[in-house]
PDB file of N, CA and C in Angstrom:
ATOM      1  N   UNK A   1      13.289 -49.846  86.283  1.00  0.00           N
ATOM      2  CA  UNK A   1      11.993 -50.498  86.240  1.00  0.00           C
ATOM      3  C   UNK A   1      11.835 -51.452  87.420  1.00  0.00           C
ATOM      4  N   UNK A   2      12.677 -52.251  87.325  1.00  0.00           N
ATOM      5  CA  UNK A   2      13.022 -52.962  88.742  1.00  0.00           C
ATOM      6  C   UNK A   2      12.951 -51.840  90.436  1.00  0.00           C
ATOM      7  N   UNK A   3      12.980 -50.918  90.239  1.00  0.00           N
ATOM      8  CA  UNK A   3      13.043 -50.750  91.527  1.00  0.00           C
ATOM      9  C   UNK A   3      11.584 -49.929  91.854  1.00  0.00           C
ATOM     10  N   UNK A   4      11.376 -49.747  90.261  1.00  0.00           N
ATOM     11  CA  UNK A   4       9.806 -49.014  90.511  1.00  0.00           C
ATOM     12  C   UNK A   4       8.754 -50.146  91.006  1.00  0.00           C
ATOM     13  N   UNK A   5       9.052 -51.637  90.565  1.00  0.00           N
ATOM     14  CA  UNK A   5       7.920 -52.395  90.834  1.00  0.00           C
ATOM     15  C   UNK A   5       8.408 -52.773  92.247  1.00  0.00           C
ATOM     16  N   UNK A   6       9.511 -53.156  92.826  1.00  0.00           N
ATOM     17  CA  UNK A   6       9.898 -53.265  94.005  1.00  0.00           C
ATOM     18  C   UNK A   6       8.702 -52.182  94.920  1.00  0.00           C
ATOM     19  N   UNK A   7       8.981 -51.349  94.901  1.00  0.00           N
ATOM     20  CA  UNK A   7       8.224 -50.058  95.708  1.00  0.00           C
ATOM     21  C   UNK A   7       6.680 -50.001  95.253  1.00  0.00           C
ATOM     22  N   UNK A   8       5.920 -50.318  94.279  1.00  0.00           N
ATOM     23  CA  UNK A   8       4.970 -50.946  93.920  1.00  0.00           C
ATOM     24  C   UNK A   8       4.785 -51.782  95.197  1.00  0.00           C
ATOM     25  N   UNK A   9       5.309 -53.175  95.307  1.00  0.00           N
ATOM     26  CA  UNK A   9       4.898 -54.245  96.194  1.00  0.00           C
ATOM     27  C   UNK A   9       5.232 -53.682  97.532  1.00  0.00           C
ATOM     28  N   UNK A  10       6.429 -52.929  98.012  1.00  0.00           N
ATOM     29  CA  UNK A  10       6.276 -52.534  99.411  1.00  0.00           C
ATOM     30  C   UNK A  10       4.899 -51.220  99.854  1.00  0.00           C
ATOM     31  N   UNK A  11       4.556 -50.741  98.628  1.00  0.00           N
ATOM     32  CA  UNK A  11       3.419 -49.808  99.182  1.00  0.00           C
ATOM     33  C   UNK A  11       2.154 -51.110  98.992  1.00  0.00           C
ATOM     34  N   UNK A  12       1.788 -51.356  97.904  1.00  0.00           N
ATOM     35  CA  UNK A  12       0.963 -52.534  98.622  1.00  0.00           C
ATOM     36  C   UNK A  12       0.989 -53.309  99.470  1.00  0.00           C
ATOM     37  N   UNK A  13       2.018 -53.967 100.463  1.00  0.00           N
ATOM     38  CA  UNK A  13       2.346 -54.427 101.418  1.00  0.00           C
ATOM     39  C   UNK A  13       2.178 -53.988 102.858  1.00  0.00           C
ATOM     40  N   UNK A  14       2.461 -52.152 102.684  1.00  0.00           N
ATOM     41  CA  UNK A  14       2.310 -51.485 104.090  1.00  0.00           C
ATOM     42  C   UNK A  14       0.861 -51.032 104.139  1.00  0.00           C
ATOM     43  N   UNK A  15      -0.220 -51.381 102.839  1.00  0.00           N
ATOM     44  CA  UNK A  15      -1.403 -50.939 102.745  1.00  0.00           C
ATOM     45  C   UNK A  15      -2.184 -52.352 103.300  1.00  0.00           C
ATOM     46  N   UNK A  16      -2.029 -52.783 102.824  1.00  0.00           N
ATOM     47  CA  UNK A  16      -2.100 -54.616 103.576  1.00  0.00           C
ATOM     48  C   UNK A  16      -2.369 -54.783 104.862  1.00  0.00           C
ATOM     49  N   UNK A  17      -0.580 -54.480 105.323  1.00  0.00           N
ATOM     50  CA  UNK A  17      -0.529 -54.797 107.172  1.00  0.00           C
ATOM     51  C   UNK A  17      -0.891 -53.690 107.478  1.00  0.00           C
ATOM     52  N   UNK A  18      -1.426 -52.416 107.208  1.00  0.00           N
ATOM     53  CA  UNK A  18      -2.228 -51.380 107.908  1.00  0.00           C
ATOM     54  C   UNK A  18      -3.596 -51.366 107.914  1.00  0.00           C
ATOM     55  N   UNK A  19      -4.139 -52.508 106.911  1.00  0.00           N
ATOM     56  CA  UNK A  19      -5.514 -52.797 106.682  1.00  0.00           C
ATOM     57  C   UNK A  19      -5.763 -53.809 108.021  1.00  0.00           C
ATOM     58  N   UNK A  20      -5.012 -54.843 108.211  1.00  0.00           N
ATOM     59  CA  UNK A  20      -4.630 -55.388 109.033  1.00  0.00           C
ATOM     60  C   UNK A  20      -5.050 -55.370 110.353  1.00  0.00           C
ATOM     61  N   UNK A  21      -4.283 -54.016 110.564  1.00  0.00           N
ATOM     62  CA  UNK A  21      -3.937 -53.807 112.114  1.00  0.00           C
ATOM     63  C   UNK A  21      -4.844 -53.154 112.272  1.00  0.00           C
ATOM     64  N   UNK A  22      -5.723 -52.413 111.527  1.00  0.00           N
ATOM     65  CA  UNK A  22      -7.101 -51.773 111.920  1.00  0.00           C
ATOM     66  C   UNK A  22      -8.153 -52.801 112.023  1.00  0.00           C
ATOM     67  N   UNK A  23      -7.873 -53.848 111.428  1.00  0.00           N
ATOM     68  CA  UNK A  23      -8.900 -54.613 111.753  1.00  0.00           C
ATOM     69  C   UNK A  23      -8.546 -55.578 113.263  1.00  0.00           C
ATOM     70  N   UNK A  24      -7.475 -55.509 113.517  1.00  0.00           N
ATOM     71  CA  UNK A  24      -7.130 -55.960 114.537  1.00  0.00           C
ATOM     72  C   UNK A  24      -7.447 -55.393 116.083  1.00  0.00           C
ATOM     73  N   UNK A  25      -7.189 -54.056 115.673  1.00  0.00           N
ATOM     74  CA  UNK A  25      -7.219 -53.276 116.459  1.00  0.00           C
ATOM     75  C   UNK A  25      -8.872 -53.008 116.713  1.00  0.00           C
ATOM     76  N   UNK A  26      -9.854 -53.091 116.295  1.00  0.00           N
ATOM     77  CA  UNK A  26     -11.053 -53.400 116.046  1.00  0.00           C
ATOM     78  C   UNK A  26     -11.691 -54.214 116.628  1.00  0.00           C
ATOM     79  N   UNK A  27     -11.007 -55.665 116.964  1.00  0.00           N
ATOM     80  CA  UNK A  27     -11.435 -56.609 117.540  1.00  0.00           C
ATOM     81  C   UNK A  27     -11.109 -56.708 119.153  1.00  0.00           C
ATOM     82  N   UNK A  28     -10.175 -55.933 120.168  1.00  0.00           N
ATOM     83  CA  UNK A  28     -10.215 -55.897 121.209  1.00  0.00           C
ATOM     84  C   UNK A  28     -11.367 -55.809 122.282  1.00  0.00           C
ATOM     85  N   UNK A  29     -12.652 -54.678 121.793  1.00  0.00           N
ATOM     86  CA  UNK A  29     -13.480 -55.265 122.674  1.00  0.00           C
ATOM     87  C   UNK A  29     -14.491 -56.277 122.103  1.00  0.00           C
ATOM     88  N   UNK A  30     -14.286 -56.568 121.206  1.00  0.00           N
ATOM     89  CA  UNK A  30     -15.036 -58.018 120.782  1.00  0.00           C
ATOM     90  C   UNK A  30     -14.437 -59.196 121.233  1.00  0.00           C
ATOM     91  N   UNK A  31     -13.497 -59.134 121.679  1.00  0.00           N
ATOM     92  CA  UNK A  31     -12.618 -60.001 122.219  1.00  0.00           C
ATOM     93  C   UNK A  31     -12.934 -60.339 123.661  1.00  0.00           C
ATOM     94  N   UNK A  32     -12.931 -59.304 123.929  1.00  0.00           N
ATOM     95  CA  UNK A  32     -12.950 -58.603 125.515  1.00  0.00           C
ATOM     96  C   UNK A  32     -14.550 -59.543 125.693  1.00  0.00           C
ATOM     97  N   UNK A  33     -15.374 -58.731 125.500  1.00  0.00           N
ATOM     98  CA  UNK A  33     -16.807 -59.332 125.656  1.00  0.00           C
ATOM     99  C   UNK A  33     -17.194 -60.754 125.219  1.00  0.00           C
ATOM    100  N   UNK A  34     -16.653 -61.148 124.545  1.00  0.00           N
ATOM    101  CA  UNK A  34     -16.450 -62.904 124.302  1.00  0.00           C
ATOM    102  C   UNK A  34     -15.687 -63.698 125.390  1.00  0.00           C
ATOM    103  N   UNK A  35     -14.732 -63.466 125.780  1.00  0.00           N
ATOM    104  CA  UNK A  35     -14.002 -63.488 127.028  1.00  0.00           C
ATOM    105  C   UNK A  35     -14.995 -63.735 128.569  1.00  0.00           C
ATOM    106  N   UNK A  36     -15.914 -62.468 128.677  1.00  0.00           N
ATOM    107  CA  UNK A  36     -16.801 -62.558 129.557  1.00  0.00           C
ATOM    108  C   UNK A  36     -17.624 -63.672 129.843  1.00  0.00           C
ATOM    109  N   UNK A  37     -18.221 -63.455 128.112  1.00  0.00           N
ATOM    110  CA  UNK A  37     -19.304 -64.517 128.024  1.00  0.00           C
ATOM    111  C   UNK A  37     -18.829 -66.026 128.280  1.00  0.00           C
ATOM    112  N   UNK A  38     -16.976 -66.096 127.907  1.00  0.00           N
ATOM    113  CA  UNK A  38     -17.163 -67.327 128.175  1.00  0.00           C
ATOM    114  C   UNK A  38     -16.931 -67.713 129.467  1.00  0.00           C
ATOM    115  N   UNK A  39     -16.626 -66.712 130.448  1.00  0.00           N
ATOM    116  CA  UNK A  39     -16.470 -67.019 131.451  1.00  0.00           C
ATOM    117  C   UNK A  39     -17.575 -66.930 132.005  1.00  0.00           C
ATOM    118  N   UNK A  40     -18.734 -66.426 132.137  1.00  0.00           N
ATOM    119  CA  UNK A  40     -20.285 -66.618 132.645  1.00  0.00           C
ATOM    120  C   UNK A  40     -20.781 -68.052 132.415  1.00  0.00           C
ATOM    121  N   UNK A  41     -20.531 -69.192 131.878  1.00  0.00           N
ATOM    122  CA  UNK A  41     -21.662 -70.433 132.193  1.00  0.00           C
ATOM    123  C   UNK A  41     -20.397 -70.832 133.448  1.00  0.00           C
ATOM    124  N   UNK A  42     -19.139 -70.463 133.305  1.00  0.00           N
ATOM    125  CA  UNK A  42     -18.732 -71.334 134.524  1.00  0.00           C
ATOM    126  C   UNK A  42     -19.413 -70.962 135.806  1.00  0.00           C
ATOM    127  N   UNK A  43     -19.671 -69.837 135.970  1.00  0.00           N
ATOM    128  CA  UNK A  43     -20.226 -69.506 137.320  1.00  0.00           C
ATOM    129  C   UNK A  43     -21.898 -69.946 137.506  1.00  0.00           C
ATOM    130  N   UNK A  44     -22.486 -70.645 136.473  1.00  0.00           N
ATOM    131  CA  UNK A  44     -24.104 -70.681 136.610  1.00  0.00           C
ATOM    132  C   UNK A  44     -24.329 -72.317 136.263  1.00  0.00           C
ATOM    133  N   UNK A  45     -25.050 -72.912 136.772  1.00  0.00           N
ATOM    134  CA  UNK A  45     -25.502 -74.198 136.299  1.00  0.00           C
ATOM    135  C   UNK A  45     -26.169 -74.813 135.358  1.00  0.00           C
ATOM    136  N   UNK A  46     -25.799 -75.269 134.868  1.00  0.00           N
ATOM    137  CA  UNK A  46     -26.714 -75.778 133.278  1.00  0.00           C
ATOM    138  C   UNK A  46     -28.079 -75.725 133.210  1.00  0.00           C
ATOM    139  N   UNK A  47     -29.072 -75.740 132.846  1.00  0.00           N
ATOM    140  CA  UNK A  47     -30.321 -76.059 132.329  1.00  0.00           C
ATOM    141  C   UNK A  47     -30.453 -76.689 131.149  1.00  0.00           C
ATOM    142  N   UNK A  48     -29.908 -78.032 131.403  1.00  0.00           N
ATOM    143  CA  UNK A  48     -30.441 -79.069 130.495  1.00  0.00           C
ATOM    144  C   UNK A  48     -31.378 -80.025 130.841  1.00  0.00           C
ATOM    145  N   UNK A  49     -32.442 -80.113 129.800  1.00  0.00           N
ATOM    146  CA  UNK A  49     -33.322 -81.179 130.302  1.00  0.00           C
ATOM    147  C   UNK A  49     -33.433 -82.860 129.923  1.00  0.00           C
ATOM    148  N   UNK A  50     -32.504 -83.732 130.544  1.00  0.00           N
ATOM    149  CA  UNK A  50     -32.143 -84.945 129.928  1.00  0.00           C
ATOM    150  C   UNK A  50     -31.328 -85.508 131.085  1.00  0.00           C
ATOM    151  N   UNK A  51     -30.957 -86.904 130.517  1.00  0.00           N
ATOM    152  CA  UNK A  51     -30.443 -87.417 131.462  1.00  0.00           C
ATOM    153  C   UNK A  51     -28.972 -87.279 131.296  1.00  0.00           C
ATOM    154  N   UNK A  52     -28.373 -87.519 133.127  1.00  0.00           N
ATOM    155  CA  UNK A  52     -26.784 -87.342 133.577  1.00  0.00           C
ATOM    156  C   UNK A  52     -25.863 -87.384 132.362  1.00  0.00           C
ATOM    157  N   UNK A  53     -26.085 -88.362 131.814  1.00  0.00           N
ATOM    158  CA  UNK A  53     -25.233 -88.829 130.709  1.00  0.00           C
ATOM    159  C   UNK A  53     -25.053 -87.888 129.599  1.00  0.00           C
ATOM    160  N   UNK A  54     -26.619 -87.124 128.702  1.00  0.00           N
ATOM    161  CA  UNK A  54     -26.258 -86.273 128.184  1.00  0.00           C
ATOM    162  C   UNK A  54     -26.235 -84.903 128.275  1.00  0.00           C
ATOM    163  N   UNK A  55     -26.391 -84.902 129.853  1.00  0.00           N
ATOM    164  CA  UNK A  55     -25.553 -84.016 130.577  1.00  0.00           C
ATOM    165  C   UNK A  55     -24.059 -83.555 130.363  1.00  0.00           C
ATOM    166  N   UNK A  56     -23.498 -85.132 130.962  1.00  0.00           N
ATOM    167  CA  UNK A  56     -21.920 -84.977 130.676  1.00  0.00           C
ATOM    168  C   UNK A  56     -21.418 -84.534 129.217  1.00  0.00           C
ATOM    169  N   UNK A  57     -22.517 -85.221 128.114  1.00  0.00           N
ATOM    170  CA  UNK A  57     -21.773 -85.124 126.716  1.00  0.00           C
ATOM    171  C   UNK A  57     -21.781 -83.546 126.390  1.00  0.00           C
ATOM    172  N   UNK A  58     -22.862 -83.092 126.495  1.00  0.00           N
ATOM    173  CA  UNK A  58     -22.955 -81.565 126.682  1.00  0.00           C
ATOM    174  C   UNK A  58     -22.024 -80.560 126.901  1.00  0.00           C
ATOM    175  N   UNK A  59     -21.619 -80.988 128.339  1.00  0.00           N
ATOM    176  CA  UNK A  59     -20.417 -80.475 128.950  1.00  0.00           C
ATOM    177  C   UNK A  59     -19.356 -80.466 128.293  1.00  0.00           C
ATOM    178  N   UNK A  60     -18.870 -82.002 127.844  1.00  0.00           N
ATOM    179  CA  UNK A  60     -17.587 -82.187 127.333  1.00  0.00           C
ATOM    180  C   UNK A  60     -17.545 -81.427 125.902  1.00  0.00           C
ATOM    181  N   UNK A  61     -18.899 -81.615 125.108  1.00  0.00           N
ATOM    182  CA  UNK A  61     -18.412 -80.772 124.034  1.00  0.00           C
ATOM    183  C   UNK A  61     -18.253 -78.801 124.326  1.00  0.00           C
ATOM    184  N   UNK A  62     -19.005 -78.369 125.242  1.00  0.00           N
ATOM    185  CA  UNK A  62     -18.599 -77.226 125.750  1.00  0.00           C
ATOM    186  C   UNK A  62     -17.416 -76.723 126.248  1.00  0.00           C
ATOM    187  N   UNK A  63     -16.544 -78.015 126.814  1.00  0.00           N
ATOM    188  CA  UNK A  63     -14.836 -77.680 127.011  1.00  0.00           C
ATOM    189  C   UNK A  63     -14.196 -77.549 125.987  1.00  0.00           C
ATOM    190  N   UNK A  64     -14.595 -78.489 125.006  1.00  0.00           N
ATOM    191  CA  UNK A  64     -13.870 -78.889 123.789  1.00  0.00           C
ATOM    192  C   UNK A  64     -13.881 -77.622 123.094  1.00  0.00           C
ATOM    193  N   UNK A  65     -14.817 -76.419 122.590  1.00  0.00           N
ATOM    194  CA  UNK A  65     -15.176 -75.516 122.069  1.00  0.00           C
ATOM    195  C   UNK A  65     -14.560 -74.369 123.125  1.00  0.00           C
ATOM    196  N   UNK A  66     -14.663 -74.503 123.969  1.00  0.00           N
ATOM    197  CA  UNK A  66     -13.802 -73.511 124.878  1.00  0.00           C
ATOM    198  C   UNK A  66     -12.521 -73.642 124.874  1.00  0.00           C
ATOM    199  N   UNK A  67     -11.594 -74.876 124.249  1.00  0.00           N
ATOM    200  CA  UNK A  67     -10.592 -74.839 124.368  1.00  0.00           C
ATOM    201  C   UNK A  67     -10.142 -74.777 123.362  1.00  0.00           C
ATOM    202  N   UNK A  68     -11.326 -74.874 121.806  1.00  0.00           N
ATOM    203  CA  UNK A  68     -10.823 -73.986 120.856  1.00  0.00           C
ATOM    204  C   UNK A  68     -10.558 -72.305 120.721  1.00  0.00           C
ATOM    205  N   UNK A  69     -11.233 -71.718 121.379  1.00  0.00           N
ATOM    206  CA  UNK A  69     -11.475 -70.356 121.670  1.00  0.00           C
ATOM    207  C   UNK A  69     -10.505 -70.357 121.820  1.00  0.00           C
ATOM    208  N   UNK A  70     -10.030 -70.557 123.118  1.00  0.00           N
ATOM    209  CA  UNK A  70      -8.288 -70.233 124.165  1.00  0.00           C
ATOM    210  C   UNK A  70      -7.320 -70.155 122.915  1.00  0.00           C
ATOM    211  N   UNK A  71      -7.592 -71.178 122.460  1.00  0.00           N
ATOM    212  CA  UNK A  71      -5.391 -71.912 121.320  1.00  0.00           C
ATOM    213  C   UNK A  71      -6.294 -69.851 120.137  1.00  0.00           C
ATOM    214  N   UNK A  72      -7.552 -70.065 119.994  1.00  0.00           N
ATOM    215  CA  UNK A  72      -7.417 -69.014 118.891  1.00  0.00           C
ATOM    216  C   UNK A  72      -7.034 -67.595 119.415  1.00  0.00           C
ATOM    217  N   UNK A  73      -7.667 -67.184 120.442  1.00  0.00           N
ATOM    218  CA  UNK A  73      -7.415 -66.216 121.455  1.00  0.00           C
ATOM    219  C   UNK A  73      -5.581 -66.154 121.338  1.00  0.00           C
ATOM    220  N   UNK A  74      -4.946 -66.962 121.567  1.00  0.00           N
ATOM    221  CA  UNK A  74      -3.685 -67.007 121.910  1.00  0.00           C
ATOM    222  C   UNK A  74      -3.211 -66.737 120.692  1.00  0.00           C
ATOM    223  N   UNK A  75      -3.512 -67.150 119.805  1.00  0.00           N
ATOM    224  CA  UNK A  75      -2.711 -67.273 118.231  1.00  0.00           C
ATOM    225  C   UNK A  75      -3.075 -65.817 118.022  1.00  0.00           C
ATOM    226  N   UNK A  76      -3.984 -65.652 118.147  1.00  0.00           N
ATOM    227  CA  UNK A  76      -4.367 -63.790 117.657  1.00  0.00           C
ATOM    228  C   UNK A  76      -3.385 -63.081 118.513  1.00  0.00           C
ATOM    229  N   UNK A  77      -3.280 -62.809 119.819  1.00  0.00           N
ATOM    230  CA  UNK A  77      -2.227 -62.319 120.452  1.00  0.00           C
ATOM    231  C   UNK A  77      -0.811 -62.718 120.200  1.00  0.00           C
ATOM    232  N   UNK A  78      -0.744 -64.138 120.154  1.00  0.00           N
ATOM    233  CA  UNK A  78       0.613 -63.821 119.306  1.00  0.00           C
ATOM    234  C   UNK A  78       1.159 -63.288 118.654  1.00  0.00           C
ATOM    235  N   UNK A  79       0.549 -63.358 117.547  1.00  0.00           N
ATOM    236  CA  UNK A  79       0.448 -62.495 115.937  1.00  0.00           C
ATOM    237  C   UNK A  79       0.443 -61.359 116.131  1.00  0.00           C
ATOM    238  N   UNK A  80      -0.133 -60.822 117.193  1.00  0.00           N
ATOM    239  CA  UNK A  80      -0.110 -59.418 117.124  1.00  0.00           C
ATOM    240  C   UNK A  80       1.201 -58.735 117.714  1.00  0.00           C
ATOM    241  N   UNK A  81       1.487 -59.784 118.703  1.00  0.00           N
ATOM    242  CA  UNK A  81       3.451 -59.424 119.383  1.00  0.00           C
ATOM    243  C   UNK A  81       4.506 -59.513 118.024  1.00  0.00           C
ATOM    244  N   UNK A  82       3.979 -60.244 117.426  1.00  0.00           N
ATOM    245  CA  UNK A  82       5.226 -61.232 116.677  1.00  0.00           C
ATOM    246  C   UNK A  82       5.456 -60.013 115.635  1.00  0.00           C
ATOM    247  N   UNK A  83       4.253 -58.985 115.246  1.00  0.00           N
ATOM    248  CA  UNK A  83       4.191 -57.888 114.167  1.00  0.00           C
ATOM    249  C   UNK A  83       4.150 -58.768 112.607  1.00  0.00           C
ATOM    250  N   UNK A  84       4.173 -57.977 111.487  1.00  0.00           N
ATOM    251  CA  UNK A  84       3.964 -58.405 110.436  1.00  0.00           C
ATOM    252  C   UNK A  84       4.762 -58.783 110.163  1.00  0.00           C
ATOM    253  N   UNK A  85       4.677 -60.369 109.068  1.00  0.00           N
ATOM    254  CA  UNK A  85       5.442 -61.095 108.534  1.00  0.00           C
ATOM    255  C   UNK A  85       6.391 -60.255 107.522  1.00  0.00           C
ATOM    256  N   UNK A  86       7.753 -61.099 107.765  1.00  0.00           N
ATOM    257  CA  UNK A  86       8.106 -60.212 107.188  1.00  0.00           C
ATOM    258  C   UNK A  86       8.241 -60.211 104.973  1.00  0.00           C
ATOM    259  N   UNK A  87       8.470 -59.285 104.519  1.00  0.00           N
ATOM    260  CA  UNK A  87       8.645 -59.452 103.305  1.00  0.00           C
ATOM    261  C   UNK A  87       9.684 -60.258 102.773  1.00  0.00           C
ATOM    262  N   UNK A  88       9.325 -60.487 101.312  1.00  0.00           N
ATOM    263  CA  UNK A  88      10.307 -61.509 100.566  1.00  0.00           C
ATOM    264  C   UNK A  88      10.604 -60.606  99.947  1.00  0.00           C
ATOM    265  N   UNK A  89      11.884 -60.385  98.993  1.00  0.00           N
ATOM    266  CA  UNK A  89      12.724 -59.508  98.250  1.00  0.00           C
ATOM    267  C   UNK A  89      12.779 -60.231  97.061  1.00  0.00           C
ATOM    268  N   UNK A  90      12.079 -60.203  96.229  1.00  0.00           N
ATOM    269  CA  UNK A  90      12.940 -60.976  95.095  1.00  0.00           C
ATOM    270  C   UNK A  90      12.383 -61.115  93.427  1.00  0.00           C
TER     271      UNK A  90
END
């Protein structure tokens, strides 16, 4: 009985990280094209209408949000080197 539910949880498990990786695998050119976009305002100049100041604030919160992107960008590629966590036995 024990080894039937064991194999129970490893087929739900490889149904899981294969659900997973299709969805992963899914997101490359969504990735890709987000990537672009965020690299397009660097090359173009703002159109804000206000003064210097909330100009700058503008800006700064636009790094700030771009440099959330990056750490998530990275964590997704990690995850995807690192492969699936592994199982607990027990």
């Amino acid at each position: 009985m024990l080894v039937y539910e064991n194999y129970n949880k490893f087929i739900s498990a490889t149904d899981t990280i294969r659900s997973m990786k299709s969805n992963v695998d899914g997101m490359d050119a969504t990735m890709q094209e987000l990537r672009s976009r965020l690299g397009a305002p660097q090359n173009q100049r703002p159109v804000i209408g206000c003064d210097p100041n909330c100009s700058h604030t503008v800006l700064i919160g636009l790094r700030h949000l771009s440099v959330i992107v990056s750490r998530r960008l990275r964590t997704i590629h990690r995850r995807r080197l690192e492969g699936p966590l592994p199982m607990q036995v027990g």
